[in-house]
N, C-alpha and C. Protein backbone atom coordinates (compact mmCIF):
# COMPACT_ATOMS: atom_id res chain seq x y z
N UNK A 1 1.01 -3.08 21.42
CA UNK A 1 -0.40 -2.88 21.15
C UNK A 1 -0.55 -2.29 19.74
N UNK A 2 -1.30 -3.11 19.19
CA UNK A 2 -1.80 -2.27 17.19
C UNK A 2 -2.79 -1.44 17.81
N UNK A 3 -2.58 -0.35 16.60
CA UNK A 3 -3.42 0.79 16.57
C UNK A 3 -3.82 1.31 15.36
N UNK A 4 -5.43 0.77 14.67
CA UNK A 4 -5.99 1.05 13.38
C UNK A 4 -5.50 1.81 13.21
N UNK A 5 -4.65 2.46 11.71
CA UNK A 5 -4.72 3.90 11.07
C UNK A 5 -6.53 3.51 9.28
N UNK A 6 -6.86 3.89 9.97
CA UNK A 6 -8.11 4.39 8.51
C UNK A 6 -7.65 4.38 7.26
N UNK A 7 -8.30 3.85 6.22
CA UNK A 7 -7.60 4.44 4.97
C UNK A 7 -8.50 5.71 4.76
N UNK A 8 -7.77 6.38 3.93
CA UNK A 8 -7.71 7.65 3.33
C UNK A 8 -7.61 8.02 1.81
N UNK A 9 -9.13 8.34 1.49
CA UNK A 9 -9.34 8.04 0.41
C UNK A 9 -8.05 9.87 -0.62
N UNK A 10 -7.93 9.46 -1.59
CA UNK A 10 -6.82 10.34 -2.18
C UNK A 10 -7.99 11.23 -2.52
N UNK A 11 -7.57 12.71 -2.74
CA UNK A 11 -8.69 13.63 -3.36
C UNK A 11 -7.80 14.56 -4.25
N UNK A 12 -8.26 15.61 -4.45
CA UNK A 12 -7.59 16.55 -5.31
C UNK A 12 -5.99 17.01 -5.28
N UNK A 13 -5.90 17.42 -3.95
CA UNK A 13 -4.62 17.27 -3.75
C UNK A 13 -4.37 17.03 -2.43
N UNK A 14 -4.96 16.15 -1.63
CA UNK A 14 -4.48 15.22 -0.79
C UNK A 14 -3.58 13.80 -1.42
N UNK A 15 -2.66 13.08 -1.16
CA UNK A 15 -2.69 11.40 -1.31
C UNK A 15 -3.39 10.70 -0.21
N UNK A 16 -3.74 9.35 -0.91
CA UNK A 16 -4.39 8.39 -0.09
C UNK A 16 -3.40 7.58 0.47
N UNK A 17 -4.06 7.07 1.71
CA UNK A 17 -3.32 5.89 2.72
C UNK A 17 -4.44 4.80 2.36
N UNK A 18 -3.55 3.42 2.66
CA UNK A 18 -4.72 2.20 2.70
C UNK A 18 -4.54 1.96 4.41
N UNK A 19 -5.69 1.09 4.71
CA UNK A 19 -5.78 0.62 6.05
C UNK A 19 -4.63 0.22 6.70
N UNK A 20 -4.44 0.42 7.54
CA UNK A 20 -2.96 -0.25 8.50
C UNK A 20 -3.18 -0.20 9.64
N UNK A 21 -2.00 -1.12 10.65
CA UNK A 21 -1.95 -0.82 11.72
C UNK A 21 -0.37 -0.87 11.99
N UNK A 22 -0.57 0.12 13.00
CA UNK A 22 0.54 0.90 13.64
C UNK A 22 0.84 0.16 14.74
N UNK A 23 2.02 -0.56 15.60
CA UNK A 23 2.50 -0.79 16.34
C UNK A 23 2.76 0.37 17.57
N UNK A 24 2.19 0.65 18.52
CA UNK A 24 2.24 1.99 19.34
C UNK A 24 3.56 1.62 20.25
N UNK A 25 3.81 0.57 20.01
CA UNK A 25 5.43 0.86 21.16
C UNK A 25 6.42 0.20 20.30
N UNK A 26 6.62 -0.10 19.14
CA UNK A 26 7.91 -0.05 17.99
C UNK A 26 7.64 0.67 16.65
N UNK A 27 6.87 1.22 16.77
CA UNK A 27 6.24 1.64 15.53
C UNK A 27 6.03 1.07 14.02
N UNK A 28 6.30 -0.07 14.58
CA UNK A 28 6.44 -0.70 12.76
C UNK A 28 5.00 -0.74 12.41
N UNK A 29 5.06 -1.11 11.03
CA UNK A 29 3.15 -0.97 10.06
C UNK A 29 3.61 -2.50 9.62
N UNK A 30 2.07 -2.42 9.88
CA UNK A 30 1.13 -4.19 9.44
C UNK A 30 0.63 -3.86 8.67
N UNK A 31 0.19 -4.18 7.87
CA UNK A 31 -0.98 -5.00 6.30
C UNK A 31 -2.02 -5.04 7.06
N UNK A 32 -2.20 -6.23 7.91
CA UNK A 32 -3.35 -6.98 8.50
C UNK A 32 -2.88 -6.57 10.00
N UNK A 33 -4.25 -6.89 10.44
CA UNK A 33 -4.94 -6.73 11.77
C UNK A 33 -4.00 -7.87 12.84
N UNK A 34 -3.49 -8.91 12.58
CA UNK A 34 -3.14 -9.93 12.79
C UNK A 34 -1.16 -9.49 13.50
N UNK A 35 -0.68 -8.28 12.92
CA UNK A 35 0.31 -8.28 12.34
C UNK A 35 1.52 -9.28 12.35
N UNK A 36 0.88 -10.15 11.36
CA UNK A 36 1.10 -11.01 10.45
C UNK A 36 2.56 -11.09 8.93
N UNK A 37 2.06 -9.17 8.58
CA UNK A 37 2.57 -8.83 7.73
C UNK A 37 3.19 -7.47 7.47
N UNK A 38 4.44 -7.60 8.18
CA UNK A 38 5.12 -6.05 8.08
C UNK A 38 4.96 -5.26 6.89
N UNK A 39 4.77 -4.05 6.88
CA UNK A 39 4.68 -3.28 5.33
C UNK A 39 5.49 -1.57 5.71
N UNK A 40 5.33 -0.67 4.77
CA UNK A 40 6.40 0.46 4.71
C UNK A 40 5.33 0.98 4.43
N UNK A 41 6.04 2.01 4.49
CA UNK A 41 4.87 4.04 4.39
C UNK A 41 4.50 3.76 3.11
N UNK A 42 6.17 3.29 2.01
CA UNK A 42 5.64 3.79 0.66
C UNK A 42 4.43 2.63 0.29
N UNK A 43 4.45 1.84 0.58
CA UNK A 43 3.40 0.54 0.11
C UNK A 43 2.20 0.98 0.70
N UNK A 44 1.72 1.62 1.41
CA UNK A 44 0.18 2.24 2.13
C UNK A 44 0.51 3.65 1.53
N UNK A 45 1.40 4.34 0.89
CA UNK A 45 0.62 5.68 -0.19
C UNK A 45 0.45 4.90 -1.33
N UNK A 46 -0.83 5.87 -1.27
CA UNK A 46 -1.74 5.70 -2.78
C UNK A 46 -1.71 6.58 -3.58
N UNK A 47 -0.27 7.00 -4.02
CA UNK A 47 -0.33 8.04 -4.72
C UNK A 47 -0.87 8.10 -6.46
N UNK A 48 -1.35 6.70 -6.93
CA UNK A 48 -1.73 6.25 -8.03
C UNK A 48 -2.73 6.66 -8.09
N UNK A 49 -3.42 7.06 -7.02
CA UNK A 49 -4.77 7.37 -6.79
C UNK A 49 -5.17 8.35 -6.58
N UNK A 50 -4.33 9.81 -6.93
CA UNK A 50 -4.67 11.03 -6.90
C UNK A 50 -5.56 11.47 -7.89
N UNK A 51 -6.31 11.77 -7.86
CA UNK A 51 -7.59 12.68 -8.79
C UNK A 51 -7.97 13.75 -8.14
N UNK A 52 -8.60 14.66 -9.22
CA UNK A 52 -9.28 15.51 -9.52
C UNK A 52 -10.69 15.41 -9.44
N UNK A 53 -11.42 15.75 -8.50
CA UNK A 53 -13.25 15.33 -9.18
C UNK A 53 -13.94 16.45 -10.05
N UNK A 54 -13.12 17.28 -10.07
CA UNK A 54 -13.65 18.81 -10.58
C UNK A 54 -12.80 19.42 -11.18
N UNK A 55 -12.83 20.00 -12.09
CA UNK A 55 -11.61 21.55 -12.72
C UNK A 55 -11.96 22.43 -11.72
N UNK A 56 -11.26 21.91 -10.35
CA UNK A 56 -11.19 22.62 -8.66
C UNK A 56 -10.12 24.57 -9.07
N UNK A 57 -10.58 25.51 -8.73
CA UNK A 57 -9.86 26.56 -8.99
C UNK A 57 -8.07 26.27 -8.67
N UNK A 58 -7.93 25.38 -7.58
CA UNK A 58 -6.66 25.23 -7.48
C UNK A 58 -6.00 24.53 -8.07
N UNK A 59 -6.46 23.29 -9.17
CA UNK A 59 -5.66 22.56 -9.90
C UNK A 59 -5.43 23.53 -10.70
N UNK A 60 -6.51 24.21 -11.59
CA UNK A 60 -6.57 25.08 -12.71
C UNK A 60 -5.21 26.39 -12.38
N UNK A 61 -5.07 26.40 -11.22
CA UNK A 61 -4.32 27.67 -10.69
C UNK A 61 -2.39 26.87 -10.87
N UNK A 62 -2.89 25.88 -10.04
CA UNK A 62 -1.41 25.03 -10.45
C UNK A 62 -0.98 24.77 -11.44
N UNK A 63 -2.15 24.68 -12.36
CA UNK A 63 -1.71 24.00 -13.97
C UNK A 63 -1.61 22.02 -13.77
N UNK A 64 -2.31 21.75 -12.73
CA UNK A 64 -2.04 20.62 -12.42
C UNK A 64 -2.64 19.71 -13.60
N UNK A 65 -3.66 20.25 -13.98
CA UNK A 65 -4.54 19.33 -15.16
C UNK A 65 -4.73 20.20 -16.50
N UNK A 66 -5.39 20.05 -17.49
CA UNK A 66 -5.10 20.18 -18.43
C UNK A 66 -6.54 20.93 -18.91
N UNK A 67 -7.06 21.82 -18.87
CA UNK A 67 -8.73 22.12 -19.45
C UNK A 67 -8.71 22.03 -20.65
């Protein structure tokens, strides 16, 4: 049985996931709804997609960005 995982949009210091589905009794990940198309953890992080929307006190605290 597939089981939607949501995508997850990346934020300050979260990473993002793209849409998938989860296999609930082998656990493998699909692409598509269909699973059609096996895929891996690292190919659904979106770690390209980490931002900042703000000079957030905690980037500024990490030194993560640059003021």
């Amino acid at each position: 049985m597939l089981s939607k995982v949501e995508e997850q949009t990346a934020g300050c210091i979260e990473n993002g996931v793209r849409e998938h589905w989860l296999c609930t009794e082998c656990s493998v990940l699909f692409s598509d709804k269909g699973a059609g198309m096996e895929t891996t953890a690292e190919e659904l992080f979106k770690k390209e997609e980490i931002l900042c929307l703000a000079k957030c006190p905690l980037c500024m605290y990490l030194n993560i960005i640059s003021i």
